[in-house]
N, C-alpha and C. Protein backbone atom coordinates (compact mmCIF):
# COMPACT_ATOMS: atom_id res chain seq x y z
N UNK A 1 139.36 -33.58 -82.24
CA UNK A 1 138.77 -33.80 -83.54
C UNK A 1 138.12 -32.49 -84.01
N UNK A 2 138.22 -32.37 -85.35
CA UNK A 2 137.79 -31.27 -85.83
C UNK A 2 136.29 -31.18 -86.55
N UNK A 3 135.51 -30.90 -85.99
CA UNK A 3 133.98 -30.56 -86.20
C UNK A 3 133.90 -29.89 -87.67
N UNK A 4 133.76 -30.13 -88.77
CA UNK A 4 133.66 -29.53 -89.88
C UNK A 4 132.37 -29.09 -90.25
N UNK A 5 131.38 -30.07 -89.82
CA UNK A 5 129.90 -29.76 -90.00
C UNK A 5 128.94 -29.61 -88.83
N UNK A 6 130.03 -28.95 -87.73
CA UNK A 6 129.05 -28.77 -86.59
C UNK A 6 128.42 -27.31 -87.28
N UNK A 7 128.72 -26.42 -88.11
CA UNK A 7 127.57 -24.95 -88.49
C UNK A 7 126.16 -25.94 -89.33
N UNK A 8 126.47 -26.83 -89.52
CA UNK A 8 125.31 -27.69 -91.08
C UNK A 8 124.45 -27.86 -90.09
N UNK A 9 123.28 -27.34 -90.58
CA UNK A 9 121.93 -28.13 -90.17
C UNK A 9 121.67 -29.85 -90.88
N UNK A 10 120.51 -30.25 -89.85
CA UNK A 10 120.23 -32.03 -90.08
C UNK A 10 120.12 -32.10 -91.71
N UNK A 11 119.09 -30.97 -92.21
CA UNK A 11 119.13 -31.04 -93.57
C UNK A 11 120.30 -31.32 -94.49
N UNK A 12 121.18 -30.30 -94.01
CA UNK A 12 122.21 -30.40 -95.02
C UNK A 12 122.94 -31.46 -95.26
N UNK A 13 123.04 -31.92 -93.85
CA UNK A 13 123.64 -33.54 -93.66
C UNK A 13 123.02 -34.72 -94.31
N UNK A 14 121.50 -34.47 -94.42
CA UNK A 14 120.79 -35.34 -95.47
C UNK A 14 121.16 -35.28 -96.66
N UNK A 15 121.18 -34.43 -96.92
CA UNK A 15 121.32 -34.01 -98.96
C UNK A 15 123.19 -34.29 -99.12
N UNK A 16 123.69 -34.07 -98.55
CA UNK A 16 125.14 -34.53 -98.55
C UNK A 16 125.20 -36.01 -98.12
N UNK A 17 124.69 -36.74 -97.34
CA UNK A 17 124.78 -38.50 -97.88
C UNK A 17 124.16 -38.72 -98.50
N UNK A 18 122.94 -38.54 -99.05
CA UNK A 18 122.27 -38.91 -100.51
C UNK A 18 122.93 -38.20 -101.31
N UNK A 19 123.40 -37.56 -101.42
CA UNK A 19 124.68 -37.67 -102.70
C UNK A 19 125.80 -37.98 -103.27
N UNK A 20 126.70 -38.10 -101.67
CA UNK A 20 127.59 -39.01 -101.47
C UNK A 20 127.94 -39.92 -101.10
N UNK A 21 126.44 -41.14 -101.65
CA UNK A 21 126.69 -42.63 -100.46
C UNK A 21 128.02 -43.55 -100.65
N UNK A 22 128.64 -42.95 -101.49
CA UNK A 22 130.11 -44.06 -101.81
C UNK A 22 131.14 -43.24 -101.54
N UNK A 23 131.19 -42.02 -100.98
CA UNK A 23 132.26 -41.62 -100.48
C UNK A 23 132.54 -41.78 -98.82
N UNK A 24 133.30 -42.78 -98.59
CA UNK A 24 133.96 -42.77 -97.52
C UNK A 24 134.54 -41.87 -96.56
N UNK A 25 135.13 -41.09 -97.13
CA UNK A 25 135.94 -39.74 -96.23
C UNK A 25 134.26 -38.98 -95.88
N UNK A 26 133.49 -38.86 -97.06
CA UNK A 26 132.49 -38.06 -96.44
C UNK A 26 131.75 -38.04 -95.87
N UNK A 27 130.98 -39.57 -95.83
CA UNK A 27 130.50 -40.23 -94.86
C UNK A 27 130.71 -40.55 -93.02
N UNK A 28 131.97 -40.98 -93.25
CA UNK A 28 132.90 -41.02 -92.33
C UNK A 28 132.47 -39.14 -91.27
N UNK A 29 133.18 -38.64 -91.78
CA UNK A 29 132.82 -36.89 -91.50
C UNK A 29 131.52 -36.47 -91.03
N UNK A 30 130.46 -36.91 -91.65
CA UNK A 30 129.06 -36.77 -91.16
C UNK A 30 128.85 -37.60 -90.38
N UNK A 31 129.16 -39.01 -89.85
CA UNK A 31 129.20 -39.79 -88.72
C UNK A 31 129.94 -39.05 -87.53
N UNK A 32 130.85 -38.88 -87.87
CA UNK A 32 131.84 -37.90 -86.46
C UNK A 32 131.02 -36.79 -85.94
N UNK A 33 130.00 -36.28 -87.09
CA UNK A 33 129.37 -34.83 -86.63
C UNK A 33 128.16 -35.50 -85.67
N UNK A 34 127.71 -36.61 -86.32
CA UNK A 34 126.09 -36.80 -85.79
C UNK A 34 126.27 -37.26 -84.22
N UNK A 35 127.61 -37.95 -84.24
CA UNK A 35 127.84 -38.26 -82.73
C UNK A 35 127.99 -37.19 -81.46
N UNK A 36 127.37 -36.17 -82.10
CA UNK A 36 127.18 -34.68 -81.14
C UNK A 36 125.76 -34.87 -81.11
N UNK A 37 125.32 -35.16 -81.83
CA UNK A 37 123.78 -34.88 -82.06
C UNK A 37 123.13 -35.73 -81.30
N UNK A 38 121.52 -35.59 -80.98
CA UNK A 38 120.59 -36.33 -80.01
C UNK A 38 119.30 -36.09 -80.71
N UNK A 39 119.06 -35.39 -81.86
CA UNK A 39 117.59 -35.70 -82.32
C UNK A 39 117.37 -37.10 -82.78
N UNK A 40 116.20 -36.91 -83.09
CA UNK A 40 115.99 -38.19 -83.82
C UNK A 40 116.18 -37.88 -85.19
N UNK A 41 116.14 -37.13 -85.58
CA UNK A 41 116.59 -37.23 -87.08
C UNK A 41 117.97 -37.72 -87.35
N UNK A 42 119.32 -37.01 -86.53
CA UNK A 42 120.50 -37.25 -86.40
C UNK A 42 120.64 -38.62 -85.90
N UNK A 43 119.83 -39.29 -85.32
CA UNK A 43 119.87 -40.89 -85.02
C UNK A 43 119.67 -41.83 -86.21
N UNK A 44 118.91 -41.51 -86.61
CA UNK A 44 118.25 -42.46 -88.08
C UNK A 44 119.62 -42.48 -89.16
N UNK A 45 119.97 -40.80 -89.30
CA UNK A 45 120.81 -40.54 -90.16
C UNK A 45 122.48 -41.28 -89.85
N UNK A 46 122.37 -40.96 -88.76
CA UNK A 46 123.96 -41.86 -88.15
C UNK A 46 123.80 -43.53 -88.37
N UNK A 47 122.44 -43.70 -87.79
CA UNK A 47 122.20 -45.55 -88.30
C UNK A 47 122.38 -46.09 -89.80
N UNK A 48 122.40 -44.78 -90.61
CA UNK A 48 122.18 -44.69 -92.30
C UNK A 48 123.22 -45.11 -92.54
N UNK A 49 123.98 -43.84 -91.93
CA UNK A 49 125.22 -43.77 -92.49
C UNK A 49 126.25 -44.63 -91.97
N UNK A 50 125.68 -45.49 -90.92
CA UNK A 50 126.88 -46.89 -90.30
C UNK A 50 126.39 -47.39 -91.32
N UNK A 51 125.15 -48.25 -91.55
CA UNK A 51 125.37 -49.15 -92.54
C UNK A 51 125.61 -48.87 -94.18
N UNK A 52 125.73 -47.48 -94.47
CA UNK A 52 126.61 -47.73 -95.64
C UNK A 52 127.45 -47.59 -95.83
N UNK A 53 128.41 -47.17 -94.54
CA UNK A 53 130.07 -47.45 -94.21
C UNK A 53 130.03 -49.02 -94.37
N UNK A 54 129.49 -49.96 -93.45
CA UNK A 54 129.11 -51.23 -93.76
C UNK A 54 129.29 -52.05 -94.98
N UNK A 55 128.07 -50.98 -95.93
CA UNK A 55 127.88 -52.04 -96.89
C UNK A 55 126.57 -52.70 -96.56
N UNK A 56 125.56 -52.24 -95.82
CA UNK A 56 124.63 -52.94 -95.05
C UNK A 56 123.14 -52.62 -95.96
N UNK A 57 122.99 -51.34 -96.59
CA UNK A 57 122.12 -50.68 -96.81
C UNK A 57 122.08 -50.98 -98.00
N UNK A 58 120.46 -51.10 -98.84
CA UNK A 58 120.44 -51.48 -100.27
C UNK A 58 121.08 -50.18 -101.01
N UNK A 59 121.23 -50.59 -102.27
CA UNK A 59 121.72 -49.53 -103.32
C UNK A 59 120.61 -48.33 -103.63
N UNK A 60 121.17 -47.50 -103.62
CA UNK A 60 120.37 -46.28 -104.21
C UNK A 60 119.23 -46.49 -105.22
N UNK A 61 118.40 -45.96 -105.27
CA UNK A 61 117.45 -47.38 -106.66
C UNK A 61 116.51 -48.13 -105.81
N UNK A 62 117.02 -49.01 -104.86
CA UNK A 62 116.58 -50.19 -104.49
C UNK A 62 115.75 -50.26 -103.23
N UNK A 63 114.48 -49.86 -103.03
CA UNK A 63 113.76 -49.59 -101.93
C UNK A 63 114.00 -50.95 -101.34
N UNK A 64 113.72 -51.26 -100.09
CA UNK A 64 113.68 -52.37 -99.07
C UNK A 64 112.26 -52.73 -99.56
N UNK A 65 111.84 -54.02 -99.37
CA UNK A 65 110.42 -54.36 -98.86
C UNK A 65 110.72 -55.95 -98.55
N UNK A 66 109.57 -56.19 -98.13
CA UNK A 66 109.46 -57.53 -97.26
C UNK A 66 109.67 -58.36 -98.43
N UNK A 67 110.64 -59.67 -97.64
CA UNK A 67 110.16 -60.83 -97.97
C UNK A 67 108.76 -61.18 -98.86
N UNK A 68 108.39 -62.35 -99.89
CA UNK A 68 107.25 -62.48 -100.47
C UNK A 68 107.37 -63.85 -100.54
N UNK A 69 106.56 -64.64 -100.54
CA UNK A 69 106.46 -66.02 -101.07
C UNK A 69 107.04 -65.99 -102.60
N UNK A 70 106.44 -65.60 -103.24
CA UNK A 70 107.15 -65.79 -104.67
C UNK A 70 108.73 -65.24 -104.98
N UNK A 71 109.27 -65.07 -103.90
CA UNK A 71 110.94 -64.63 -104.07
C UNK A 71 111.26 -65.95 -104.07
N UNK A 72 110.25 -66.71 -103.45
CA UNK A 72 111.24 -68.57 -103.37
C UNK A 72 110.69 -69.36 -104.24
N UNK A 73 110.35 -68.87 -105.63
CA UNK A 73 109.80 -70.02 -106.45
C UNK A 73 110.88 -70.27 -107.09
N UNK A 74 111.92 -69.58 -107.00
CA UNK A 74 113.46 -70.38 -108.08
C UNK A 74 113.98 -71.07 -106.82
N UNK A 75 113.87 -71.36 -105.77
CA UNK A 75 114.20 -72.87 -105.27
C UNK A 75 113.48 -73.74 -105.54
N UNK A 76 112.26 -73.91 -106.04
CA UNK A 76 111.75 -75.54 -106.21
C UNK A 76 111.83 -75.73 -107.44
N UNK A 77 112.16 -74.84 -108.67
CA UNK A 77 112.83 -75.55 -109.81
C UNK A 77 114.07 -76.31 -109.72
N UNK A 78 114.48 -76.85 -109.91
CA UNK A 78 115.67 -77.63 -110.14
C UNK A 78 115.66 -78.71 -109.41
């Protein structure tokens, strides 16, 4: 396999999936690289980037946060 972004630092690998979270081939490519890697930064970033090969990860925009009680007040209407 051919290492394309073994010269890229962790950085660069950041700013290239936040820019390209819907490209597949590129994603894909930065997964193959991180599986060399052992920081923890390169861990987080490889976990990133499985789940938005996935489909797992919210949309760009869309921070995570917890659960709330009031997310379930449109079940007891109806």
């Amino acid at each position: 396999m051919t290492r394309i972004y073994m010269d890229k630092d962790i950085d660069f690998l950041e700013d290239l999936v936040a820019n390209d979270k819907k490209h597949a081939q590129v994603l894909g490519d930065v997964r193959d690289e991180l599986t060399y890697r052992t920081s923890d930064r390169a861990k987080r970033l490889r976990r990133d980037v499985e789940g938005l090969l996935a489909g797992e990860l919210p949309a760009p925009g869309t921070p995570p946060r917890p659960a709330r009680p009031e997310d379930q007040t449109d079940l007891l209407d109806g």
